[in-house]
PDB file of N, CA and C in Angstrom:
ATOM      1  N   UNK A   1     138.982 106.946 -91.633  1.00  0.00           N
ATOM      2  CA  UNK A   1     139.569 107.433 -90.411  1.00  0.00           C
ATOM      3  C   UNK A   1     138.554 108.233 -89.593  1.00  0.00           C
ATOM      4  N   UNK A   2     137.848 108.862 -90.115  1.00  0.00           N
ATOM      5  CA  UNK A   2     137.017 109.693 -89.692  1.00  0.00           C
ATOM      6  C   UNK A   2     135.825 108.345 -89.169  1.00  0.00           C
ATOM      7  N   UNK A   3     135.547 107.726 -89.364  1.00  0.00           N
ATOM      8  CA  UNK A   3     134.549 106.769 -88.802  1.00  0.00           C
ATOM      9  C   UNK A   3     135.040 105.834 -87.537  1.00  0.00           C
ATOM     10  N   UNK A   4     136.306 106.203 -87.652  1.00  0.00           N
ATOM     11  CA  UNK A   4     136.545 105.223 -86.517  1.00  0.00           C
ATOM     12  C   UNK A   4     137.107 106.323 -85.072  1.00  0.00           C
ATOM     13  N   UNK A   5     137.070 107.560 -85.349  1.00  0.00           N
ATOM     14  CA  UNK A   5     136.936 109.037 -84.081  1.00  0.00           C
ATOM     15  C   UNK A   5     135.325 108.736 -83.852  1.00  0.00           C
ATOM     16  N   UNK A   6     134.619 108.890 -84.688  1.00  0.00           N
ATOM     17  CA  UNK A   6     133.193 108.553 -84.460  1.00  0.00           C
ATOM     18  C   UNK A   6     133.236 107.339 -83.172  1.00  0.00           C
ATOM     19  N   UNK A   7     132.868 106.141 -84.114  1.00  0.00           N
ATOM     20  CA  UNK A   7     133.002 105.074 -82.999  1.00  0.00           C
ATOM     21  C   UNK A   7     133.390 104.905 -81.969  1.00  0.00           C
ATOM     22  N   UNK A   8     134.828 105.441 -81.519  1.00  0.00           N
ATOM     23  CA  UNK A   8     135.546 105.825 -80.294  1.00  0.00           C
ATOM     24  C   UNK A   8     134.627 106.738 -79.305  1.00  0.00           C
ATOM     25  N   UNK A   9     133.892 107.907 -80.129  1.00  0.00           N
ATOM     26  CA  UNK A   9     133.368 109.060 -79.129  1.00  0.00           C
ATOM     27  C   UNK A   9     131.862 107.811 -78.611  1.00  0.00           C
ATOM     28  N   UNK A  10     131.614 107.185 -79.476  1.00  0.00           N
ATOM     29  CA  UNK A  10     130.472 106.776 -78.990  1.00  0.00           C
ATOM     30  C   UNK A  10     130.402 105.523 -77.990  1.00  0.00           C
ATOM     31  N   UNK A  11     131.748 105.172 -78.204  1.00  0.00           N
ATOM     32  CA  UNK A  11     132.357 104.024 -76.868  1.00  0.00           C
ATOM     33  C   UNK A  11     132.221 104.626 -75.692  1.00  0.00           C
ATOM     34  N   UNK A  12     132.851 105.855 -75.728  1.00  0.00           N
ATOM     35  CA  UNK A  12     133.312 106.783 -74.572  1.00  0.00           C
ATOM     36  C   UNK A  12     131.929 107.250 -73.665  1.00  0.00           C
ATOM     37  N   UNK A  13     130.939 107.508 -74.662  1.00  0.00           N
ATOM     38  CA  UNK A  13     129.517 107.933 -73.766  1.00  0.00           C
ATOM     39  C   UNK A  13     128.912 106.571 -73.282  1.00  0.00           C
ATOM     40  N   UNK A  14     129.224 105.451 -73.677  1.00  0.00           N
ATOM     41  CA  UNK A  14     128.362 104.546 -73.154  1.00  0.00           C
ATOM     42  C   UNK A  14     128.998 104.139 -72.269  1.00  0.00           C
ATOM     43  N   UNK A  15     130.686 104.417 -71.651  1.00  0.00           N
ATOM     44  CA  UNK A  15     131.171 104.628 -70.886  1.00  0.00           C
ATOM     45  C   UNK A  15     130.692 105.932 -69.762  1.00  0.00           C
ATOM     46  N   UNK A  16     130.468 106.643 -69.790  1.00  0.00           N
ATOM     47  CA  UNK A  16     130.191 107.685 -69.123  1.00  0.00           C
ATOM     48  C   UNK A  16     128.873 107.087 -68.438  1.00  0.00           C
ATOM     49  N   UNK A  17     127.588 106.447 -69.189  1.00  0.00           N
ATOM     50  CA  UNK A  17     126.717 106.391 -68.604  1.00  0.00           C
ATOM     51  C   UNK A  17     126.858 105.334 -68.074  1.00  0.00           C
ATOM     52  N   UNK A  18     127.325 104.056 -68.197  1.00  0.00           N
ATOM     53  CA  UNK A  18     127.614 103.232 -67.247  1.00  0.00           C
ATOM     54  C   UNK A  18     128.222 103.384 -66.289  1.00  0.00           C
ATOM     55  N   UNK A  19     129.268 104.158 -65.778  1.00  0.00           N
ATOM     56  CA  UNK A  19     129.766 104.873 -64.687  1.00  0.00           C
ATOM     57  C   UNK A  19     128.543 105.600 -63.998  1.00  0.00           C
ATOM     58  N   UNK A  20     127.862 106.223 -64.596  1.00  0.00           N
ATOM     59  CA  UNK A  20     126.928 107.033 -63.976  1.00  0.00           C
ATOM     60  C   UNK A  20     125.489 106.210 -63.673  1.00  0.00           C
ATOM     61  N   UNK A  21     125.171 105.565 -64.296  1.00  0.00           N
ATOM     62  CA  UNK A  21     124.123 104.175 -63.775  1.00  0.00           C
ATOM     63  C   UNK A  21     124.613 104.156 -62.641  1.00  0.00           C
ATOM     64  N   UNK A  22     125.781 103.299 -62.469  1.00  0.00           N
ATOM     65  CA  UNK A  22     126.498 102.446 -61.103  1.00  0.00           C
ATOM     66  C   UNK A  22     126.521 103.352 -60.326  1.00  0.00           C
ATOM     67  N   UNK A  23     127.277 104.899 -60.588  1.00  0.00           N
ATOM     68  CA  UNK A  23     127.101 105.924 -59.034  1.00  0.00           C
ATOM     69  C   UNK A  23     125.514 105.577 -58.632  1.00  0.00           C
ATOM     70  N   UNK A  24     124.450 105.563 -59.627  1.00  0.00           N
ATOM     71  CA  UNK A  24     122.996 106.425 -59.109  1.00  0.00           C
ATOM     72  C   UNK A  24     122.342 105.034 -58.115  1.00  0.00           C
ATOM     73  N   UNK A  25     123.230 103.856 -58.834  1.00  0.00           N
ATOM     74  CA  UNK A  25     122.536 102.770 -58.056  1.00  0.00           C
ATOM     75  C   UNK A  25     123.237 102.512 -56.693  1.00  0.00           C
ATOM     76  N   UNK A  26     124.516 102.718 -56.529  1.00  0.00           N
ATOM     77  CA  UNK A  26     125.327 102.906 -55.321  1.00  0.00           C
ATOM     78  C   UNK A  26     124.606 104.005 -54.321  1.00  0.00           C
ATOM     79  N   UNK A  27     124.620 105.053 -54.856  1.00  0.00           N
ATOM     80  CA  UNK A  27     123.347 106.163 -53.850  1.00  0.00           C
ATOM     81  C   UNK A  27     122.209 105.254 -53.184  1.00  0.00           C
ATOM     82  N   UNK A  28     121.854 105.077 -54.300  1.00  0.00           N
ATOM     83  CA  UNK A  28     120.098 104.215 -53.983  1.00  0.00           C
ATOM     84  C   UNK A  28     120.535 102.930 -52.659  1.00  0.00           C
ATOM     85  N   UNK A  29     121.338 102.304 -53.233  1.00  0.00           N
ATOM     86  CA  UNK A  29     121.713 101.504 -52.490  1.00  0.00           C
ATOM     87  C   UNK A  29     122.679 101.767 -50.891  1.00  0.00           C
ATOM     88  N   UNK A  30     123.088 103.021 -50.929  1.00  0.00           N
ATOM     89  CA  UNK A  30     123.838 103.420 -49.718  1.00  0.00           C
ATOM     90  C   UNK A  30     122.407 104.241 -48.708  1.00  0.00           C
ATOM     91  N   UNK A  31     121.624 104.458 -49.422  1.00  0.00           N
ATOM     92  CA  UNK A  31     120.352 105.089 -49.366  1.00  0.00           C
ATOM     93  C   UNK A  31     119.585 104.582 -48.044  1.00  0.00           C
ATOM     94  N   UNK A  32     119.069 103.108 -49.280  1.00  0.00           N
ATOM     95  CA  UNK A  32     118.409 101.651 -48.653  1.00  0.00           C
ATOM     96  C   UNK A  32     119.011 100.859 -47.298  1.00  0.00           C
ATOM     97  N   UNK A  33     120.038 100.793 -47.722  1.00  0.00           N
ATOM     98  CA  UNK A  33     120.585 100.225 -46.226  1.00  0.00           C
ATOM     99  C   UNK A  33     120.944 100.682 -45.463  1.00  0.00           C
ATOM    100  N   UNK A  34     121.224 102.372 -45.545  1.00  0.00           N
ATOM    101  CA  UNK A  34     121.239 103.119 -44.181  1.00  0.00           C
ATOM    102  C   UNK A  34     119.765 102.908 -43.441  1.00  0.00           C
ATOM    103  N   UNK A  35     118.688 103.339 -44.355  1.00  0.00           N
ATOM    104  CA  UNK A  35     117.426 103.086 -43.538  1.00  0.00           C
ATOM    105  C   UNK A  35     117.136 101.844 -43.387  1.00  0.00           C
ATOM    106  N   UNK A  36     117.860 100.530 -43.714  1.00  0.00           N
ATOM    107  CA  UNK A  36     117.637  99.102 -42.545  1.00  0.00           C
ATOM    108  C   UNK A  36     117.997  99.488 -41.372  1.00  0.00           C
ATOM    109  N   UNK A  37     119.463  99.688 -41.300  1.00  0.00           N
ATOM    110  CA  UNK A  37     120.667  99.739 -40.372  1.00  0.00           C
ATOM    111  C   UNK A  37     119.955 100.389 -39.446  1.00  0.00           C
ATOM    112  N   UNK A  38     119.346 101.898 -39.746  1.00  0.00           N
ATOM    113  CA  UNK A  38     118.507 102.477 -38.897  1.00  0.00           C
ATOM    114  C   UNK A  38     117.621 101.910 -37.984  1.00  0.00           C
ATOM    115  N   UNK A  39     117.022 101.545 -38.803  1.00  0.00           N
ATOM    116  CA  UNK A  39     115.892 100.729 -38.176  1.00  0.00           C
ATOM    117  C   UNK A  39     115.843  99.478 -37.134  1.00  0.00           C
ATOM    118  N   UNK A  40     117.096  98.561 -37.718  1.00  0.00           N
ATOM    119  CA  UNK A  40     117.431  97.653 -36.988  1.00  0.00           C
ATOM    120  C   UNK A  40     117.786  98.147 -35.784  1.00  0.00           C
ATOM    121  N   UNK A  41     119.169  99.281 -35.695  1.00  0.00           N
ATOM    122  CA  UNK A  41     119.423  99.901 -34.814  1.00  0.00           C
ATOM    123  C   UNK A  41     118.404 100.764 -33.581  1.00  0.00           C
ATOM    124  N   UNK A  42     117.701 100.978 -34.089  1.00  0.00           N
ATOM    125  CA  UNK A  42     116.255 101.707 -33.452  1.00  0.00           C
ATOM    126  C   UNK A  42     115.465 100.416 -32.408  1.00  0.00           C
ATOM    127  N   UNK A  43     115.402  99.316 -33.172  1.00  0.00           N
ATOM    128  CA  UNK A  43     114.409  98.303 -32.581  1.00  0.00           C
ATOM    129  C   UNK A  43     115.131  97.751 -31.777  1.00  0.00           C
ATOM    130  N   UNK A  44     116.646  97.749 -31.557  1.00  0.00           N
ATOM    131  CA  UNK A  44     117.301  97.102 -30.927  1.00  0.00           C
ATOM    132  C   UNK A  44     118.435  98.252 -29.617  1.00  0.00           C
ATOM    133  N   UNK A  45     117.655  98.911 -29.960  1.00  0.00           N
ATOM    134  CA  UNK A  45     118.405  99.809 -28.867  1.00  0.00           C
ATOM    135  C   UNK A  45     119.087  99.916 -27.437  1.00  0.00           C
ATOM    136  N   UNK A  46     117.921  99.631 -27.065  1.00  0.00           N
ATOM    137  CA  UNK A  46     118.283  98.668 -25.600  1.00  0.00           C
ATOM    138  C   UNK A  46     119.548  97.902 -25.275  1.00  0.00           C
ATOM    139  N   UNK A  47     119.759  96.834 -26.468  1.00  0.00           N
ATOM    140  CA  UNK A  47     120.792  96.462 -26.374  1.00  0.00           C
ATOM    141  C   UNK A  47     122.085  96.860 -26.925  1.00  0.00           C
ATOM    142  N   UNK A  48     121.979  97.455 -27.700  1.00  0.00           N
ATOM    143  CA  UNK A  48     123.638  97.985 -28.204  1.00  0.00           C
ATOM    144  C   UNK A  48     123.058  99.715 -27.583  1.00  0.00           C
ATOM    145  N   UNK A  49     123.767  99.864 -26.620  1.00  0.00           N
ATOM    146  CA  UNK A  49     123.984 100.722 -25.768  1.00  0.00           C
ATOM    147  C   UNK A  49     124.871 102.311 -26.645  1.00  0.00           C
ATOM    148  N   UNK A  50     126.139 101.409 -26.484  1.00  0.00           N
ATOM    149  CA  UNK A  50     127.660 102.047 -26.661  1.00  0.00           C
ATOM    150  C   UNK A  50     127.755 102.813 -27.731  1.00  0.00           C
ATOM    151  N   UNK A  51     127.948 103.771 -27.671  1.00  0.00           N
ATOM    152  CA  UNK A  51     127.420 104.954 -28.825  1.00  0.00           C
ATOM    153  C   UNK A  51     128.446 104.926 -30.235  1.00  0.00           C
ATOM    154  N   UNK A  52     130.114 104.493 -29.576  1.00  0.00           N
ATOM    155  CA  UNK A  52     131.208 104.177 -30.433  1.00  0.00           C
ATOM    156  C   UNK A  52     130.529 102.399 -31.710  1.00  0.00           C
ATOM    157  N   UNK A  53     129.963 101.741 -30.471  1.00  0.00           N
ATOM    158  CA  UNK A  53     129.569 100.759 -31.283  1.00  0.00           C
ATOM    159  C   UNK A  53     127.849 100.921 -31.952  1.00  0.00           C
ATOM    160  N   UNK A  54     127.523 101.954 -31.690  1.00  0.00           N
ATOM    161  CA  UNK A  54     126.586 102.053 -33.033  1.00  0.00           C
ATOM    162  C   UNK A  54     126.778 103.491 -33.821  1.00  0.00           C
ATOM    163  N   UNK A  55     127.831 103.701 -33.672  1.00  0.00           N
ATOM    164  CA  UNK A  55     128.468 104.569 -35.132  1.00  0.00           C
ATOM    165  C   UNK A  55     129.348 104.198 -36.401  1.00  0.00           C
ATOM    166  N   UNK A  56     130.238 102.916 -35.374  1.00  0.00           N
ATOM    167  CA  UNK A  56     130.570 101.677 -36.539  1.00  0.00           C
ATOM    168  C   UNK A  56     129.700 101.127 -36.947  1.00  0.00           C
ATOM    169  N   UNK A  57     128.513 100.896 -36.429  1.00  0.00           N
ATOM    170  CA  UNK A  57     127.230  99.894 -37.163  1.00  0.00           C
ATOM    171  C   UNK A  57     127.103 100.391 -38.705  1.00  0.00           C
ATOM    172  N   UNK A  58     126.761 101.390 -38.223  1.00  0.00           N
ATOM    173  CA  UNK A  58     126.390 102.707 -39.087  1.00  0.00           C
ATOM    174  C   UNK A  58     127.196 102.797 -40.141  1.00  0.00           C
ATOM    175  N   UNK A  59     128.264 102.786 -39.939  1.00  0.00           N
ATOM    176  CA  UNK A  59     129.056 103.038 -40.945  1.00  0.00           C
ATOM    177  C   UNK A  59     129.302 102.381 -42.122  1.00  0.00           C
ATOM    178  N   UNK A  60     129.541 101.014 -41.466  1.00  0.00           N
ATOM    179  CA  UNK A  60     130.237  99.837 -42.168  1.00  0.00           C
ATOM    180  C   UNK A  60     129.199  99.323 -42.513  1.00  0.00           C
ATOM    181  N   UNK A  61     127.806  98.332 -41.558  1.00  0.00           N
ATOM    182  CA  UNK A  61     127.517  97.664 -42.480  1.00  0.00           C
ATOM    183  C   UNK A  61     126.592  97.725 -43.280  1.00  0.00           C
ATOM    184  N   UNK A  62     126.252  99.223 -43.847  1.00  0.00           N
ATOM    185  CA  UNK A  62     125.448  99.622 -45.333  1.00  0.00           C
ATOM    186  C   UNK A  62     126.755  99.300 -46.462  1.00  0.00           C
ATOM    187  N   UNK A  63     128.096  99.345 -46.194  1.00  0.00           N
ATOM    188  CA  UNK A  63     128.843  99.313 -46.946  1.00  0.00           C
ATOM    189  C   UNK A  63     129.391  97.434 -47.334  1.00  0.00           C
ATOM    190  N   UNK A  64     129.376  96.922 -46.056  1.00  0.00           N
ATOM    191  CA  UNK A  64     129.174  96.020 -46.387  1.00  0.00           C
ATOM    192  C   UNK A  64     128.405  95.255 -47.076  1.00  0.00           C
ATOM    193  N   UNK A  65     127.202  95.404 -47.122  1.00  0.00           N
ATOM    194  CA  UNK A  65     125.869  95.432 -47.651  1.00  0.00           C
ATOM    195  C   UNK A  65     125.687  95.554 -48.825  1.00  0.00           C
ATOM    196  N   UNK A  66     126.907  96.628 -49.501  1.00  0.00           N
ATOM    197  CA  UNK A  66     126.922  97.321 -51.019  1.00  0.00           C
ATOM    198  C   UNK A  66     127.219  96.097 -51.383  1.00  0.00           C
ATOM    199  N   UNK A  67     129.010  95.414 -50.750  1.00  0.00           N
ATOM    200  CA  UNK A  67     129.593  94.710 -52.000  1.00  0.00           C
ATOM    201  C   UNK A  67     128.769  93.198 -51.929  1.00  0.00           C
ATOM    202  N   UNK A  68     128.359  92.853 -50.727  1.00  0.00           N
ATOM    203  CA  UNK A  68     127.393  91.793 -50.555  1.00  0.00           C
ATOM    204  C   UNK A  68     126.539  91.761 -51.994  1.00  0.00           C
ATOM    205  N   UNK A  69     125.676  93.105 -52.264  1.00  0.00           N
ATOM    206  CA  UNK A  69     124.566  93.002 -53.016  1.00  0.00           C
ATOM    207  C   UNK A  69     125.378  93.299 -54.638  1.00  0.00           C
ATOM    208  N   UNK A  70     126.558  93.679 -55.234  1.00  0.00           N
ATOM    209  CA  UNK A  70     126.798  93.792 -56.003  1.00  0.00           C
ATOM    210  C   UNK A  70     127.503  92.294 -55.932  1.00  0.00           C
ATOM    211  N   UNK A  71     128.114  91.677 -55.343  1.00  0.00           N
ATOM    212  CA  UNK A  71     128.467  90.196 -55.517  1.00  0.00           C
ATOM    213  C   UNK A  71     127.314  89.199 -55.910  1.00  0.00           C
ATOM    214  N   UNK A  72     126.485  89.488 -55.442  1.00  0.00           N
ATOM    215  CA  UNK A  72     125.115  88.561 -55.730  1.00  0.00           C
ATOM    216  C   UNK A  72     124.694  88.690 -57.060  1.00  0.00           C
ATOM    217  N   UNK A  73     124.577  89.947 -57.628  1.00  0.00           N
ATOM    218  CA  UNK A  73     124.404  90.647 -58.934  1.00  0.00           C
ATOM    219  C   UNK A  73     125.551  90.311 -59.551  1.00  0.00           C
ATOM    220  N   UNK A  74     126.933  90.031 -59.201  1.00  0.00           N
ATOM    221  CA  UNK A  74     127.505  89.193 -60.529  1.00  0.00           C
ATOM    222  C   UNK A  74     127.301  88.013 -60.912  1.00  0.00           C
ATOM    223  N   UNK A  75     127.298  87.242 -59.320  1.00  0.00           N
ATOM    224  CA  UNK A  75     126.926  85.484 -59.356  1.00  0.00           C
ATOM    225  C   UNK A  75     125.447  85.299 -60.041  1.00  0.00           C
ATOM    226  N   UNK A  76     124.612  86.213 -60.108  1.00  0.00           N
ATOM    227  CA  UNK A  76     123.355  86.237 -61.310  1.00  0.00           C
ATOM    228  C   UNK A  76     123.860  86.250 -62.167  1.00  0.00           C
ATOM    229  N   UNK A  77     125.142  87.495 -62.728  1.00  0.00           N
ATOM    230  CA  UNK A  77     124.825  87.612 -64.071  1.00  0.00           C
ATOM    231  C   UNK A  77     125.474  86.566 -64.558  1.00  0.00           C
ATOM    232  N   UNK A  78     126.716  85.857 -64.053  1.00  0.00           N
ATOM    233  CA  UNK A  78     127.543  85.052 -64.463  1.00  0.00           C
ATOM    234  C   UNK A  78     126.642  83.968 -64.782  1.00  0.00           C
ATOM    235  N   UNK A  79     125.769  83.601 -64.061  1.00  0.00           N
ATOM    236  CA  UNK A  79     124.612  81.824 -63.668  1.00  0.00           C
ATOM    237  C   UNK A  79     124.023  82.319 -65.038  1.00  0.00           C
ATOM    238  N   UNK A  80     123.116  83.436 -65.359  1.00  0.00           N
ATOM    239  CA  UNK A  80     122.286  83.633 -66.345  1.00  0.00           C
ATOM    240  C   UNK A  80     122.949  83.635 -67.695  1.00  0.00           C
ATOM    241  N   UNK A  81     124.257  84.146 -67.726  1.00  0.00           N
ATOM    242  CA  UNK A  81     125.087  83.995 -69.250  1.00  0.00           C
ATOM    243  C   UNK A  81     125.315  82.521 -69.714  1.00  0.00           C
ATOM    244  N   UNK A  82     125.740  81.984 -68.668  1.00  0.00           N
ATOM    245  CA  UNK A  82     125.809  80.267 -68.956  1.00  0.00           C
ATOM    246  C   UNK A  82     124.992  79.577 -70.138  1.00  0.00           C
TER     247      UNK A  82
END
């Protein structure tokens, strides 16, 4: 009985750090594509004027961007388990 509280606690941390991987790579990644978005936004200034429509830019599509790049990263992992 006592070996299987063990086992459980040690499920639980490799839980913890996989949660905590995924936050640090979500940062990194909310990080990264704010400074595209930026940038794109910067080089293209001229034309998107409207200040409402480049605060939605802004907003959304680094986020879009997230599940884009975590979808791609399953359709890898799924292709590579095969």
């Amino acid at each position: 009985m006592f070996k299987k509280q063990k086992s459980n606690e040690i499920r639980a941390g490799i839980g913890v750090f996989t949660v905590l991987g995924v936050g640090i790579v979500i940062i990194a990644l909310l990080f990264l594509n704010g400074l595209f978005v930026s940038a794109f936004l910067h080089a293209n200034a001229q034309r998107i004027s409207d200040l409402r429509l480049t605060q939605a830019i802004q907003f959304l599509v680094p986020l879009i961007l997230i599940i884009v790049e975590f979808w791609i990263f399953d359709r890898m992992n799924q292709n590579l388990r095969k």
